[in-house]
C-alpha atoms as a PDB file:
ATOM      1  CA  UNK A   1      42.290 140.887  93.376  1.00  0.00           C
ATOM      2  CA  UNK A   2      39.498 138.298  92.613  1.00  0.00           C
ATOM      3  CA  UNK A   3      37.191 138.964  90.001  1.00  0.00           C
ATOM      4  CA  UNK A   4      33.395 138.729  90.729  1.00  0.00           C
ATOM      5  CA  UNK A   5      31.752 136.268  88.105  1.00  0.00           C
ATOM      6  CA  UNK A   6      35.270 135.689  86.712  1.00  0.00           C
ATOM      7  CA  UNK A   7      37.524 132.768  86.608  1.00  0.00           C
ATOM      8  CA  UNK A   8      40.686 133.689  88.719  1.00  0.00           C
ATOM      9  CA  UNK A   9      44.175 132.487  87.905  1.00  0.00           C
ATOM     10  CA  UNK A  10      46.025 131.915  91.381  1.00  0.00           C
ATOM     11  CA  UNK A  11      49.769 131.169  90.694  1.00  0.00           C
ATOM     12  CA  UNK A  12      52.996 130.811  93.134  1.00  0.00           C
ATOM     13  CA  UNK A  13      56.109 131.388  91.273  1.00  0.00           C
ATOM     14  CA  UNK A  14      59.291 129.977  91.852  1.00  0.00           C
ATOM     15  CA  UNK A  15      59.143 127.545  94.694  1.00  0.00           C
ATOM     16  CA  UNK A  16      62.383 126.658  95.567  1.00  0.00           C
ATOM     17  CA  UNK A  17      63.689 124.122  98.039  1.00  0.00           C
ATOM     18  CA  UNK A  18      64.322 125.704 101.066  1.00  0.00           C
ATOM     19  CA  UNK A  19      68.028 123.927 101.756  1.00  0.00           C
ATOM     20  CA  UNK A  20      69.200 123.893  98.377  1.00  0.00           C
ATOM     21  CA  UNK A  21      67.639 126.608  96.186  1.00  0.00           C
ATOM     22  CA  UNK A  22      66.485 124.083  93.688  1.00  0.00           C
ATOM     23  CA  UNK A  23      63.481 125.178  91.694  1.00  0.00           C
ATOM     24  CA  UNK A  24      60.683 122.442  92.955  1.00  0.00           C
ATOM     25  CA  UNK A  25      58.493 121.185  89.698  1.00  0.00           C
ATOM     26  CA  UNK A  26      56.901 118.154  92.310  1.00  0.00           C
ATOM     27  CA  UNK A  27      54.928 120.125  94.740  1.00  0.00           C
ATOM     28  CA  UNK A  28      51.954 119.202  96.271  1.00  0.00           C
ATOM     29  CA  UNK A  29      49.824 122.524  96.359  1.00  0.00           C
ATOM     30  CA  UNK A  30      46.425 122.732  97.924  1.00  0.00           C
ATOM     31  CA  UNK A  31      44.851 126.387  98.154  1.00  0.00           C
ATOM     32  CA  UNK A  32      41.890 127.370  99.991  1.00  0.00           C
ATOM     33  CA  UNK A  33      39.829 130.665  99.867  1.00  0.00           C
ATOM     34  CA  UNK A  34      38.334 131.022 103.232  1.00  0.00           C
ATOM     35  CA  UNK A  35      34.688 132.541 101.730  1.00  0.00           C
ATOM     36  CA  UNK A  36      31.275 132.225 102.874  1.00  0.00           C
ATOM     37  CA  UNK A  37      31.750 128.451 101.925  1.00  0.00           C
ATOM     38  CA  UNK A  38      35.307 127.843 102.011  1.00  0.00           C
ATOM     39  CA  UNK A  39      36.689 126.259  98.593  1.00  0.00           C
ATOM     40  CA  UNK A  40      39.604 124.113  98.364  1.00  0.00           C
ATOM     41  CA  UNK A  41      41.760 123.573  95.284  1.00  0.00           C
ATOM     42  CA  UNK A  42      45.011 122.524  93.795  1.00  0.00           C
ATOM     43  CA  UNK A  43      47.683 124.671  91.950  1.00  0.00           C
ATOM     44  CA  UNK A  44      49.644 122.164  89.114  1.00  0.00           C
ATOM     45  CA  UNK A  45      53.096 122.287  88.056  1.00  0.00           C
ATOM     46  CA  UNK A  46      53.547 124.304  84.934  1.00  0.00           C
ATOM     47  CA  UNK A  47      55.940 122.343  82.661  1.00  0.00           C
ATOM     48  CA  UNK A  48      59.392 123.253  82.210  1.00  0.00           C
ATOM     49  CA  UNK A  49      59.006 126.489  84.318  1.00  0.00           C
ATOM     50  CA  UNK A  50      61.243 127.489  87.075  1.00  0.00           C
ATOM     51  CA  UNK A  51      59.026 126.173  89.932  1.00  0.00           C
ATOM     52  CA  UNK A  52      55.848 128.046  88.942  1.00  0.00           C
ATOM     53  CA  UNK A  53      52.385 126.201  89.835  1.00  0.00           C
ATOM     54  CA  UNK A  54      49.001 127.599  88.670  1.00  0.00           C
ATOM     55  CA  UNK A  55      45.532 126.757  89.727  1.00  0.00           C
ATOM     56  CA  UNK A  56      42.323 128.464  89.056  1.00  0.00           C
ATOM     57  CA  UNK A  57      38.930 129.644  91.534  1.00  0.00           C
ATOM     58  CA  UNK A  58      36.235 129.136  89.261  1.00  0.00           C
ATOM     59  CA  UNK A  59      33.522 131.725  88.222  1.00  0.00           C
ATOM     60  CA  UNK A  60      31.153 129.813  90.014  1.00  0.00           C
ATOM     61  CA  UNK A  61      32.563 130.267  93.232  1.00  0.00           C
ATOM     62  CA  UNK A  62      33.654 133.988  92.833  1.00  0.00           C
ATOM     63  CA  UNK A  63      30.273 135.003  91.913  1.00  0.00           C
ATOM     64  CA  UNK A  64      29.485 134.315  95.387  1.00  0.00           C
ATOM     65  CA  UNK A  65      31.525 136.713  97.005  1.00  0.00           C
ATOM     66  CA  UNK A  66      30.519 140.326  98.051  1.00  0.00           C
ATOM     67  CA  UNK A  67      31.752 143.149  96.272  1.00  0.00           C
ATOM     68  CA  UNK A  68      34.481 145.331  98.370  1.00  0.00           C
ATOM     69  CA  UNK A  69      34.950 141.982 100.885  1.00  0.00           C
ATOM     70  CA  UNK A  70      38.265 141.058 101.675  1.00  0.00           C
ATOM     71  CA  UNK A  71      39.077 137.076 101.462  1.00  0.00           C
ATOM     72  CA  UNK A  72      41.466 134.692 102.825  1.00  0.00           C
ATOM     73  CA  UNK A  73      43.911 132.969 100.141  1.00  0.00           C
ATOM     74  CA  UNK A  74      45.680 130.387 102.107  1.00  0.00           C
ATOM     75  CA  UNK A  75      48.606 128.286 100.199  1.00  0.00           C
ATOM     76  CA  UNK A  76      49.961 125.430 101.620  1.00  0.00           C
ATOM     77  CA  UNK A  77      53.338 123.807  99.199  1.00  0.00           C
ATOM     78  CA  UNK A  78      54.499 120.109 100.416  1.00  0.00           C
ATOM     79  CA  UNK A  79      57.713 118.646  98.860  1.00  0.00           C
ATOM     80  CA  UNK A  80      60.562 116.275 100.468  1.00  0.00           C
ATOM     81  CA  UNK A  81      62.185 119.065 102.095  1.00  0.00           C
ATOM     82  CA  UNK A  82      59.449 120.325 104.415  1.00  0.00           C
ATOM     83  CA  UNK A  83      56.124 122.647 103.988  1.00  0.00           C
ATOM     84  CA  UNK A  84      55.716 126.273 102.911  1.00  0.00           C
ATOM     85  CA  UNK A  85      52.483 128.132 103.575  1.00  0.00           C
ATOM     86  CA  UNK A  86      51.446 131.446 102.275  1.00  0.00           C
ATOM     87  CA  UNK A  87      48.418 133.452 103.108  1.00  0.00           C
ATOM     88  CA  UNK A  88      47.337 136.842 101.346  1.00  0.00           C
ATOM     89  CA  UNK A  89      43.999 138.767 101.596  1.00  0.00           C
ATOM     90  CA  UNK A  90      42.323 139.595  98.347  1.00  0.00           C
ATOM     91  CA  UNK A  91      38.886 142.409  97.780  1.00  0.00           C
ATOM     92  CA  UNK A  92      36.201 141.187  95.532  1.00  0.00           C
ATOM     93  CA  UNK A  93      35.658 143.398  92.939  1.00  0.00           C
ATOM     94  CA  UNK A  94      33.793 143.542  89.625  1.00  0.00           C
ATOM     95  CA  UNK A  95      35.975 143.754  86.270  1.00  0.00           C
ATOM     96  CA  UNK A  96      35.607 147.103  84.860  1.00  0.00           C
ATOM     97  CA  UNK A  97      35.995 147.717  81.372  1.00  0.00           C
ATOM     98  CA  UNK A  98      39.438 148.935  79.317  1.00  0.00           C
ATOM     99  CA  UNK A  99      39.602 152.322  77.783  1.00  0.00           C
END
């Protein structure tokens, strides 16, 4: 889900090396949401986590997208052992408010 007018956390958890199962903390991570402008970003290592990066799509950029659209998350990891790419679709939607 990606919040309209709302900073939105993007994480991948757990990359692991694809050979040896090690949890990879030195990633290179580049994200792109394919919007009406497409905007690239970078997800960073989180310290002493189990292969966990975390990146953000500002506010600023989701307050651009349509309400009820479906967009493109694209993930691409790089490490020593090869490239993993991940895609997912997401719907803009506004945050509603908790009971």
């Amino acid at each position: 889900m990606i919040y309209i007018g709302s900073d939105t956390i993007v994480t991948w958890s757990g990359l692991q090396n694809s050979i040896t199962g090690a949890y990879v903390n030195d990633a290179a991570i580049t994200a792109t949401l394919q919007a009406p402008t497409p905007y690239t970003f970078s997800l960073s290592y989180e310290a002493n986590s189990d292969g966990d990066y975390v990146g953000t799509i500002p506010a600023a950029i989701t307050s651009t997208l349509t309400e009820g659209t479906a967009y493109l998350l694209e993930i691409t990891a790089t490490e020593v052992a090869g490239t993993d790419y991940r895609q997912e679709s997401h719907i803009a939607q506004y945050r509603g408010f908790s009971a």
